[in-house]
Protein backbone atom coordinates (compact mmCIF):
# COMPACT_ATOMS: atom_id res chain seq x y z
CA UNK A 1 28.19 160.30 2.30
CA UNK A 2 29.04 163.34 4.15
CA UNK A 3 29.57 166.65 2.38
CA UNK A 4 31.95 168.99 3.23
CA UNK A 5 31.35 172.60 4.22
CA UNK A 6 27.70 174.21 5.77
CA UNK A 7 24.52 173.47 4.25
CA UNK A 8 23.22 175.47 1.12
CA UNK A 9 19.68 174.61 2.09
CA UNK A 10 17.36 173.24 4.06
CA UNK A 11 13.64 171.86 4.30
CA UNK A 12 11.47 172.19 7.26
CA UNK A 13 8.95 169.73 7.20
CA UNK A 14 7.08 170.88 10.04
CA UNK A 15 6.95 173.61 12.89
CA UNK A 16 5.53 174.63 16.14
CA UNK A 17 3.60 177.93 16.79
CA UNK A 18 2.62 179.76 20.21
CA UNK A 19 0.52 182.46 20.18
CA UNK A 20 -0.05 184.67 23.17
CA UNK A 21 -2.15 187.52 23.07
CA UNK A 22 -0.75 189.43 25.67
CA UNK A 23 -3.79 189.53 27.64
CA UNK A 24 -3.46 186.04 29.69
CA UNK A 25 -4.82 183.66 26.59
CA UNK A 26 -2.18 181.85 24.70
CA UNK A 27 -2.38 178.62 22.31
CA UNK A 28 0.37 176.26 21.28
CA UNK A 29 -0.23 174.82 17.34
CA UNK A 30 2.34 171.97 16.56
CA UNK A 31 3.18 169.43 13.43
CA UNK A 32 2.13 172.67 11.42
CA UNK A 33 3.50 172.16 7.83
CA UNK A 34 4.83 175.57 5.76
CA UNK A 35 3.64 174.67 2.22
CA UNK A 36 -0.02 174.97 1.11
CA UNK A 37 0.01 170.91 0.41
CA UNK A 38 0.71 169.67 3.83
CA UNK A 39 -2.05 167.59 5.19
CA UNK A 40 -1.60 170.57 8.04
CA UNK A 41 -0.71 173.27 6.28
CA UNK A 42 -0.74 176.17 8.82
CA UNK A 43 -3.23 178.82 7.66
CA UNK A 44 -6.16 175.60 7.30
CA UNK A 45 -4.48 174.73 10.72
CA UNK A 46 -5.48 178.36 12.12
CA UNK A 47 -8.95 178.56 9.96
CA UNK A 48 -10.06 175.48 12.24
CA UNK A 49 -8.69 175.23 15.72
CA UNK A 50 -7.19 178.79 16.78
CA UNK A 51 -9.73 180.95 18.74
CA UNK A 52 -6.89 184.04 19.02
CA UNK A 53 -6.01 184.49 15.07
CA UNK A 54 -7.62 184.10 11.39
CA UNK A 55 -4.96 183.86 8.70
CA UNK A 56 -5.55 186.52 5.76
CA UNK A 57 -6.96 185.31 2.71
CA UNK A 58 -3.55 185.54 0.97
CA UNK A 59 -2.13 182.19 3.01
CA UNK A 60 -4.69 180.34 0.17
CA UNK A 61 -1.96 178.96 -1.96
CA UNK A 62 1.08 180.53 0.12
CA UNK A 63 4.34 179.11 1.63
CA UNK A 64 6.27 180.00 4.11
CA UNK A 65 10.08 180.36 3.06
CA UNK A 66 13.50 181.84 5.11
CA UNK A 67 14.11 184.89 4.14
CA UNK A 68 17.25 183.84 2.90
CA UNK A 69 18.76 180.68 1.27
CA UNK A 70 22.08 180.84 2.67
CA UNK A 71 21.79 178.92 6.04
CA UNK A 72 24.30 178.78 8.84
CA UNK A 73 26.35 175.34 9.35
CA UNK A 74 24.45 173.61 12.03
CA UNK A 75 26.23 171.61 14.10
CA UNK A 76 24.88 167.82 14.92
CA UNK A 77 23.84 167.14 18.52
CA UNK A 78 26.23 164.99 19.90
CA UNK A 79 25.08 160.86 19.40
CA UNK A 80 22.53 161.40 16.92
CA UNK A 81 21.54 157.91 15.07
CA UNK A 82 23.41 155.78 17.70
CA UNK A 83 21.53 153.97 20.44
CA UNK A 84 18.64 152.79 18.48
CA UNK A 85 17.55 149.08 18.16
CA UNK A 86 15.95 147.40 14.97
CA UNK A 87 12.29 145.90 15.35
CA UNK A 88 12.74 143.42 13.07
CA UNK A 89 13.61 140.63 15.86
CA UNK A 90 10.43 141.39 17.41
CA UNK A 91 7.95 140.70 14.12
CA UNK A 92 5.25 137.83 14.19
CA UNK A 93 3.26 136.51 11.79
CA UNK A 94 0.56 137.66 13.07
CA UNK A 95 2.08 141.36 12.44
CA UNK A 96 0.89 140.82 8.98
CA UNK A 97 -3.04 140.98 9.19
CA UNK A 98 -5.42 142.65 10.73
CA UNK A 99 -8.24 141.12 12.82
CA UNK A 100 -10.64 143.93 12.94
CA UNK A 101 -10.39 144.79 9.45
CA UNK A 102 -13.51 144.31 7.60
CA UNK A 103 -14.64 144.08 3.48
CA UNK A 104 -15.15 147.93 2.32
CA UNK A 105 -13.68 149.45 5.66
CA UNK A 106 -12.97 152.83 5.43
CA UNK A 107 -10.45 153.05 7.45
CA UNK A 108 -7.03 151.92 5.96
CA UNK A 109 -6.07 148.75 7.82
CA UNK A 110 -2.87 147.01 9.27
CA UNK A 111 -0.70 144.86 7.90
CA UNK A 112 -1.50 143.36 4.47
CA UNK A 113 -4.95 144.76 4.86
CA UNK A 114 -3.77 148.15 4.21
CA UNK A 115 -3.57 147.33 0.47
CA UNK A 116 -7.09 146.84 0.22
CA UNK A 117 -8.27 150.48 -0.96
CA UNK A 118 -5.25 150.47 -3.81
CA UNK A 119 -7.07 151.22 -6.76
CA UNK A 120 -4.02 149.52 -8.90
CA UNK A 121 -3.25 146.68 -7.00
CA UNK A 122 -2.82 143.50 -9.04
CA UNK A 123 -0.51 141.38 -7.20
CA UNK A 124 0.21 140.53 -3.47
CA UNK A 125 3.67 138.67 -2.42
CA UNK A 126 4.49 138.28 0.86
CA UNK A 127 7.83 136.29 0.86
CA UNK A 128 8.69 137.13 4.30
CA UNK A 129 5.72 135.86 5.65
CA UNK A 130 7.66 133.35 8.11
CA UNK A 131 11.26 131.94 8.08
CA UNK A 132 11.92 128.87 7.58
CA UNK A 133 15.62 128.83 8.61
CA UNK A 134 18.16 131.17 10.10
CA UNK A 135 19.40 133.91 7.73
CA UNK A 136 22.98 133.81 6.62
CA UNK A 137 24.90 136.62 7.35
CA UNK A 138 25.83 138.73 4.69
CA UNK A 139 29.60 139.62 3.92
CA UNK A 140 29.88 142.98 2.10
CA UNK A 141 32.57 143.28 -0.57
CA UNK A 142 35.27 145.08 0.05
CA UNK A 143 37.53 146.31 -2.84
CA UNK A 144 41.13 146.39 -1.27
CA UNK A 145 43.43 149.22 -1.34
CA UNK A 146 45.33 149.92 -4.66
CA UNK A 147 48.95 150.97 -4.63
CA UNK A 148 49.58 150.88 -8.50
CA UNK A 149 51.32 153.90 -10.14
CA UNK A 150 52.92 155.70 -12.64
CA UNK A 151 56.61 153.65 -12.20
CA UNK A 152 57.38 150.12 -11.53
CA UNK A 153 58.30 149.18 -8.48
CA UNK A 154 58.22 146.10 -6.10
CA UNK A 155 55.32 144.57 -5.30
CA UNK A 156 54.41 144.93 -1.58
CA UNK A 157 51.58 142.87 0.40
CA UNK A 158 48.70 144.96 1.24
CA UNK A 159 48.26 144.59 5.32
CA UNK A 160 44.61 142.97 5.63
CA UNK A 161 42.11 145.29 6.75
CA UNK A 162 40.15 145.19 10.40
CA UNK A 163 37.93 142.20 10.81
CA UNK A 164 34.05 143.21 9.80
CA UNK A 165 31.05 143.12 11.72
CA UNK A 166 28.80 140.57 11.22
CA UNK A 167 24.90 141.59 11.81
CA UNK A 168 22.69 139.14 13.59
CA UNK A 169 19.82 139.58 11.21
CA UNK A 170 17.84 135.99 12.07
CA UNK A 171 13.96 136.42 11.90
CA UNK A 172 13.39 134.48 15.10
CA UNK A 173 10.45 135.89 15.74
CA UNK A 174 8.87 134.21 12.21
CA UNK A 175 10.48 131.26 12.53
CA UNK A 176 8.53 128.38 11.43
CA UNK A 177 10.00 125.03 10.20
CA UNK A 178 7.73 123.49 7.53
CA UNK A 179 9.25 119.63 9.02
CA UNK A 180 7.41 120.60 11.95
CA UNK A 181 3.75 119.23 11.04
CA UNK A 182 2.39 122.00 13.95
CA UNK A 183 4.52 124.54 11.83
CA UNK A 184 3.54 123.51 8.78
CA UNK A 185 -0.45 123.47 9.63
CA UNK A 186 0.53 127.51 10.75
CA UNK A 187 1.98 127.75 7.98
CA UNK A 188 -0.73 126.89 5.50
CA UNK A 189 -3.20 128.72 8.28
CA UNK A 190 -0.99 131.76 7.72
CA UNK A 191 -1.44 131.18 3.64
CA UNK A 192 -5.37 130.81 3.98
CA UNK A 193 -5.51 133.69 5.83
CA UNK A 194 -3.73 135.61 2.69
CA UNK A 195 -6.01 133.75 0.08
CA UNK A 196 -9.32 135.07 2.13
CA UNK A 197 -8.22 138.27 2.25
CA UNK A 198 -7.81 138.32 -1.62
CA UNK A 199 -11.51 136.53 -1.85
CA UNK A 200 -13.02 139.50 -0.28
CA UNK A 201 -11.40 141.62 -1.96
CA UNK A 202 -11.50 140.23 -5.36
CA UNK A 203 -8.82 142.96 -7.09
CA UNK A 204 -5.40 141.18 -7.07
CA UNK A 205 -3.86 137.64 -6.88
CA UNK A 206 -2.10 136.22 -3.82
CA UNK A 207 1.39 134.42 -5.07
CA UNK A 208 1.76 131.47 -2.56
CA UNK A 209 5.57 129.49 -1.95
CA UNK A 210 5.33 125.62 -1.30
CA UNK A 211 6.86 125.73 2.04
CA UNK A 212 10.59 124.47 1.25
CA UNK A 213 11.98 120.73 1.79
CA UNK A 214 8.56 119.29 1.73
CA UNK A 215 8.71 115.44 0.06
CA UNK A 216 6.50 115.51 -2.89
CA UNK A 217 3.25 113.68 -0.76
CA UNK A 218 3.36 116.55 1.73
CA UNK A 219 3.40 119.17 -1.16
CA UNK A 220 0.43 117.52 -2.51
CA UNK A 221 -1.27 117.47 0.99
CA UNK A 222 -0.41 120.47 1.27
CA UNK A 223 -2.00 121.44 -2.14
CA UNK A 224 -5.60 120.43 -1.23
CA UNK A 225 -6.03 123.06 1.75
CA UNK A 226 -6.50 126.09 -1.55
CA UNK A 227 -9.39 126.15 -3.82
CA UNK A 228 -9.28 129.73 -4.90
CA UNK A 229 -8.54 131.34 -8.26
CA UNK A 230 -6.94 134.52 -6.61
CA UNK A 231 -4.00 132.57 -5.06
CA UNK A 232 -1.53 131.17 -7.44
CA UNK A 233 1.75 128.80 -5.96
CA UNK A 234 5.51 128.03 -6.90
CA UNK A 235 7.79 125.46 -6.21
CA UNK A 236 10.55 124.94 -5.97
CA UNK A 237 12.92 127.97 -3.75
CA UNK A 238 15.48 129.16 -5.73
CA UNK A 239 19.05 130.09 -5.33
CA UNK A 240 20.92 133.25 -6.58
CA UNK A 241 24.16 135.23 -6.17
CA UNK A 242 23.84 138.31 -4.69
CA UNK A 243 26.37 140.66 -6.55
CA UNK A 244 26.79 143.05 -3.34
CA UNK A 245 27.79 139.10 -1.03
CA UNK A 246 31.36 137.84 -1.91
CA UNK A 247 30.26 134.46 -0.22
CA UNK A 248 30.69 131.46 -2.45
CA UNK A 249 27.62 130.38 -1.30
CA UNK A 250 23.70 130.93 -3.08
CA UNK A 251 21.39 132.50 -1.37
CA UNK A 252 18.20 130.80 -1.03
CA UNK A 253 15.25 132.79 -1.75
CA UNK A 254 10.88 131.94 -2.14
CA UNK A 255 9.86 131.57 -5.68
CA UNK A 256 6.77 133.92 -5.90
CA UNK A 257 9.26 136.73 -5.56
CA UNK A 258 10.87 135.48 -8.94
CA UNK A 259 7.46 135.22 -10.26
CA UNK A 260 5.88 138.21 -9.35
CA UNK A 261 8.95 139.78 -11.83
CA UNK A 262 8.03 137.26 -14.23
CA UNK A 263 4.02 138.75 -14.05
CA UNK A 264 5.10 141.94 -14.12
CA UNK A 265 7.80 141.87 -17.33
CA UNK A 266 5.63 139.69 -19.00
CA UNK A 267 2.28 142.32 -18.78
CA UNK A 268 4.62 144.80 -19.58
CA UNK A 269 5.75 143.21 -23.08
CA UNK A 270 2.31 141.63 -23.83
CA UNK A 271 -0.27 141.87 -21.89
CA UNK A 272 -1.96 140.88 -19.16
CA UNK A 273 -4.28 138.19 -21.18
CA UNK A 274 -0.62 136.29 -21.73
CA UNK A 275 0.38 133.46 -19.67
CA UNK A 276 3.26 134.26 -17.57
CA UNK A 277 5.01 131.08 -17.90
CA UNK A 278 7.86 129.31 -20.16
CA UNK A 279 10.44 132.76 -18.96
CA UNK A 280 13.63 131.65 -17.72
CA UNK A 281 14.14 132.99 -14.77
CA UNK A 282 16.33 136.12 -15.18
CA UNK A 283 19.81 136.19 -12.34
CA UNK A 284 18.51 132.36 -11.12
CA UNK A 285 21.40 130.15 -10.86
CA UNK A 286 19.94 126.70 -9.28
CA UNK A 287 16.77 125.13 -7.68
CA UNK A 288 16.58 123.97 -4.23
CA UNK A 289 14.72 120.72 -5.45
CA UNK A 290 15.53 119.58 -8.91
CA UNK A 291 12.05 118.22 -10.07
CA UNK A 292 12.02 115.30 -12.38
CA UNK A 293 9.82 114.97 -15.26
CA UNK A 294 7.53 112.77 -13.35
CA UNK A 295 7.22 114.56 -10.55
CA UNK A 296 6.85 117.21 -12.76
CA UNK A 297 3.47 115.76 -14.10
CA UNK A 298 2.18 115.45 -10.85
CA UNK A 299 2.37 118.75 -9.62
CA UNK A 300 1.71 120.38 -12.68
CA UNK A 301 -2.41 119.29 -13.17
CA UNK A 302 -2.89 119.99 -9.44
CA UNK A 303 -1.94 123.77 -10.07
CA UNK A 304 1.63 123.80 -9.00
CA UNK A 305 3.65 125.82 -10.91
CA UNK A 306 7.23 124.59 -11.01
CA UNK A 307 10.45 125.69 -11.95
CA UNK A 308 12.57 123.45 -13.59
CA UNK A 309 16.30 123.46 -14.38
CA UNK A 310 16.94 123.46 -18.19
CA UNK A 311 20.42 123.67 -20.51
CA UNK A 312 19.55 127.61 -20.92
CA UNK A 313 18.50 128.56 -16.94
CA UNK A 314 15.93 127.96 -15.04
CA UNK A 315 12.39 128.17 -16.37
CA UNK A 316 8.88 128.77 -14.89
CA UNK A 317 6.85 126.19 -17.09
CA UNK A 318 3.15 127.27 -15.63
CA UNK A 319 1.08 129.85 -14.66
CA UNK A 320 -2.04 128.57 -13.34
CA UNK A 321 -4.19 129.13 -10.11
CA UNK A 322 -5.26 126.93 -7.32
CA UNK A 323 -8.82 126.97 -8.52
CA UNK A 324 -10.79 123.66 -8.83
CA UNK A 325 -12.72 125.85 -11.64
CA UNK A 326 -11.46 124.67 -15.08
CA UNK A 327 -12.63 128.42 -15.93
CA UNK A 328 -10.19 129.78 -14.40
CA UNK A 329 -7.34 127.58 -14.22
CA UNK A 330 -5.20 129.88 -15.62
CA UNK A 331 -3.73 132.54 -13.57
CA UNK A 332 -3.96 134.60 -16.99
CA UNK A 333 -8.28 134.20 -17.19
CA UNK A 334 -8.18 135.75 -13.98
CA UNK A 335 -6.14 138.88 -14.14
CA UNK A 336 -7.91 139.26 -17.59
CA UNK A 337 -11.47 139.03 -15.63
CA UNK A 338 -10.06 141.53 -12.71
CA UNK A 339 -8.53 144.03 -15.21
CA UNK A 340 -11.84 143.83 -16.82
CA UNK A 341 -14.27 143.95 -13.65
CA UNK A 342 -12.01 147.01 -12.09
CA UNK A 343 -11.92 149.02 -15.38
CA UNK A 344 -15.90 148.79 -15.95
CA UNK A 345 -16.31 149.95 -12.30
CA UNK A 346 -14.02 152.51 -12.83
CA UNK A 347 -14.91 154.09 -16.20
CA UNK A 348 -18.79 153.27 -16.00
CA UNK A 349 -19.44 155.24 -12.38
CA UNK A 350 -21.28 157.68 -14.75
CA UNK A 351 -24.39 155.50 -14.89
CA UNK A 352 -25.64 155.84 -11.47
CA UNK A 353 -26.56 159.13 -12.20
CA UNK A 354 -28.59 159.04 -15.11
CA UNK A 355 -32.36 157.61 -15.59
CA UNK A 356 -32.80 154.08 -16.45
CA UNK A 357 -34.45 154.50 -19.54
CA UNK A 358 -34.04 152.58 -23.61
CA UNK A 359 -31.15 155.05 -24.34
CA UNK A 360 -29.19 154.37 -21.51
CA UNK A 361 -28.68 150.68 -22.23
CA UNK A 362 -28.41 151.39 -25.31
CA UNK A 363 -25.71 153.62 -24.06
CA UNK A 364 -24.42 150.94 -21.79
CA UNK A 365 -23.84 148.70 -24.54
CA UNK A 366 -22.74 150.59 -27.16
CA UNK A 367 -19.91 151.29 -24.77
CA UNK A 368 -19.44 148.09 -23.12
CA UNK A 369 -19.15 146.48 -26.68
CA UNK A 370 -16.13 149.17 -27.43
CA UNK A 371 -14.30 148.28 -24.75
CA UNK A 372 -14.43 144.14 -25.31
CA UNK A 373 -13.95 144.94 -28.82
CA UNK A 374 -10.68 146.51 -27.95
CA UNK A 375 -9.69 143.60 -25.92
CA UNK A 376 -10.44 141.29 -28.82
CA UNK A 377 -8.37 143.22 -31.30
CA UNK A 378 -5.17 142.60 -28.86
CA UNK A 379 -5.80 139.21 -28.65
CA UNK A 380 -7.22 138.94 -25.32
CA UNK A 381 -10.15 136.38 -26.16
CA UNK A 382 -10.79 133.18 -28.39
CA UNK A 383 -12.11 133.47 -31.90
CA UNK A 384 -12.14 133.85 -35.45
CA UNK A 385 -14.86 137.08 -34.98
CA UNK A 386 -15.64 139.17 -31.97
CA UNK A 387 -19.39 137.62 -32.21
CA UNK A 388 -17.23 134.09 -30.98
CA UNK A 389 -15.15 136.12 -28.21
CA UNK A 390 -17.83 138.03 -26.48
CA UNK A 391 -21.39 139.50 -26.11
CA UNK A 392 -23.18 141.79 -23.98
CA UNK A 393 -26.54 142.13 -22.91
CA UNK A 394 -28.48 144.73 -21.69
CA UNK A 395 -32.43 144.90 -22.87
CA UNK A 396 -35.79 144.89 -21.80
CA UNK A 397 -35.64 140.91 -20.74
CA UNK A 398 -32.58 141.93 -18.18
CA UNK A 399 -34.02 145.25 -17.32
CA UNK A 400 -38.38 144.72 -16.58
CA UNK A 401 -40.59 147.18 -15.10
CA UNK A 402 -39.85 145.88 -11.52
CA UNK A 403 -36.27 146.38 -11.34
CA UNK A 404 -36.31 149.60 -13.05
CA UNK A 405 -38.47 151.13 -10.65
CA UNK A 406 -36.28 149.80 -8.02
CA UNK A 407 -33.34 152.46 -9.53
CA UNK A 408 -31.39 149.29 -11.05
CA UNK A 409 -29.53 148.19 -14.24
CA UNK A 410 -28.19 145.26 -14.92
CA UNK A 411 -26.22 144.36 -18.51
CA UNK A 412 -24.59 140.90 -19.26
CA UNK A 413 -20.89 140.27 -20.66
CA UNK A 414 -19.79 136.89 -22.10
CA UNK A 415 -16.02 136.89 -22.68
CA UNK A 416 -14.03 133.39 -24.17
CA UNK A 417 -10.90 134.31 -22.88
CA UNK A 418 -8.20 132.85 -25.17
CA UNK A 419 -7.33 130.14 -22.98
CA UNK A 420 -10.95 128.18 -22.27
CA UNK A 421 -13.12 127.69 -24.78
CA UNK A 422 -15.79 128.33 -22.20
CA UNK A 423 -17.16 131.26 -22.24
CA UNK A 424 -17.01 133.12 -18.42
CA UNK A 425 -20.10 135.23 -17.47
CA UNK A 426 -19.79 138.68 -15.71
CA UNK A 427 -23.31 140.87 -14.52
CA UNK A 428 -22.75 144.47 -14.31
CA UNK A 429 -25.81 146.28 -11.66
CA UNK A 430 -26.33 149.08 -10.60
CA UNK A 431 -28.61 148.75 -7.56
CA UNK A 432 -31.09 151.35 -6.08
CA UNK A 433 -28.74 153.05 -3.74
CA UNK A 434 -26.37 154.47 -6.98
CA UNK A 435 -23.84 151.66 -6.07
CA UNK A 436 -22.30 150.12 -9.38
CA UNK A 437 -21.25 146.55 -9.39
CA UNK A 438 -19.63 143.60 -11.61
CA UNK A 439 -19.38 139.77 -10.62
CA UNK A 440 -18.31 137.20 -12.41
């Protein structure tokens, strides 16, 4: 909204200096930011590339601020923000990955691949992945004009307002039709490609949608091109009224983004080691496929986790993965086993620095068995005592002669989480180079 009168204040995020000497020799520094915290904050800027001028030693911490704070009205140029066209039309699935990316790169990648070096990632959705259909355009609401006042008077008919624009915002360029069977193989290529990427990375879950209108065979064909326990699916789409749309109609909308707020609210209230599942869906009006109760048991021991439409809303009844493993069949065993692994390679980086001696697995464990012990008193894992929930291991028989001299540790950690009754192994090493690792 525009504000009348000049401008109190103003930021400059970044500036360009020239420097001449006088003597023939002249530079030209640009992108140069004015505050110590810039990732080119000018005096670091001069320390490293100017050959005419060394800042003083008091540009350390310093910014560079107008002398005063009461700026002149600056007048817009003439068609600023007009002319420019959207990208979105031009966006193709394959915008979302990276080829070249590579496990432990460095370098942040593209697309999805980016994510890989957040340290707090737990959950991937990509809902936008493709389109199945043409977007609806959306009608903004318009309150009308209100002539009420003080006094009565007669009612008049309020003139309707100029017709509004209608944005073309259709995804064409992701458009896959999940009839098609060539779209839907690209489709489910497209999906593998996402459940790899969070197999080698091994620190969140992928949330998967049943592509939409499939007959329950094809969903179950579908079904058997996953075996992973980082990928989790929902069916079916949902529909929702937007409160900023005045159209009658619902808008249709992928499932894993109403279960990705369903994993997050429910972590939030009790944990991760709780099942997201039996939540109603909060602001869900309908299902795009009503699922029977039969159909219902069909889908639900292959992994698919359905919504179904109830007196009280809509409700997610599962939350399991598409893992074969009956270990980790729930999508809660996992997180549990990822929150662990990423918090012991976190919090136990200490250990590649000291000698691998008696006392420091003793050390190891003492600490190792604080942290599960914590976990047990919240209810994380299965059993009457913490001896029946977990153990950990880290002696002589785990740690001989040879693979101390080779600059390693290894310690052992049993969990039941409170879902299996078996119990899931994980092996915490740290291997001669000072790198620390946990698998499970």
């Amino acid at each position: 909204m525009p504000v009348a009168g000049p401008a109190q204040s103003a930021e400059l995020i970044a500036g360009t200096l020239d420097i001449d000497d006088g003597d023939g020799r002249s530079e030209e520094h640009t992108d140069l930011g004015l505050s110590s915290s810039h990732s080119r904050w000018m005096a670091t800027v001069l320390c490293n590339e100017s050959a005419l001028i060394f800042p003083d030693a008091s540009w350390i911490d310093a910014d560079i601020k107008p002398d005063g704070v009461n700026l002149d009205a600056v007048t817009p140029p003439d068609g600023q923000f007009q002319g420019g066209e959207d990208g979105w039309a031009e966006i193709t699935p394959d915008d979302f990955f990276d080829a070249n990316w590579t496990v432990n790169d460095e370098d942040p990648g593209q697309g999805v691949q980016c994510l890989a070096q957040l340290s707090d990632l737990s959950v991937v959705v990509t809902p936008d992945l493709y389109s199945p259909a043409p977007l609806d355009p959306v009608e903004s609401i318009v309150d009308p004009p209100s002539r009420a006042g003080p006094e009565f008077a007669i009612c008049v008919d309020i003139p309707p307002g100029p017709p509004q624009e209608v944005g073309n915002y259709d995804l064409s360029g992701l458009r896959l039709d999940p009839h098609d069977p060539a779209d839907l193989d690209q489709i489910t290529s497209l999906q593998q490609q996402l459940v790899a990427f969070a197999e080698a990375v091994r620190s969140f879950v992928v949330l998967l949608d049943v592509p939409p209108g499939l007959s329950q065979g094809r969903i179950l064909n579908w079904r058997t091109a996953f075996d992973s326990s980082y990928a989790a699916c929902y069916h079916p789409w949902l529909q929702v009224s937007r409160r900023d749309d005045s159209r009658d109609e619902l808008v249709q909308i992928p499932p894993s983004a109403v279960a990705a707020g369903v994993i997050a609210s429910t972590a939030i209230q009790f944990g991760v080691p709780t099942g997201p599942a039996n939540v109603l869906a909060s602001q869900v009006v309908n299902v795009a496929d009503v699922v029977s109760s039969v159909r219902h048991d069909a889908l639900h021991p292959q992994g698919i986790n359905v919504y179904l439409r109830e007196r009280d809303g809509v409700r997610l009844t599962a939350a399991r993965t598409l893992s074969r493993d009956p270990q980790y069949r729930q999508l809660s065993v996992r997180r549990l086993v990822v929150l662990i692994r990423r918090t012991l390679e976190q919090q136990m980086q200490w250990a590649v620095f000291e000698p691998n001696n008696s006392s420091l697995r003793q050390e190891v464990r003492l600490l190792l068995e604080t942290f599960l012990r914590g976990l047990f008193r919240e209810g994380a894992f299965r059993g009457a005592s913490e001896d029946e929930s977990f153990f950990v291991r880290c002696d002589d028989s785990l740690n001989p002669p040879y693979v101390a001299d080779a600059g390693q540790l290894i310690a052992e950690i049993g969990i039941a989480p409170s879902e299996p009754i078996e119990f899931i192994l994980l092996r915490l090493s740290r291997d001669g180079d000072g790198t620390l690792s946990v698998q499970s």
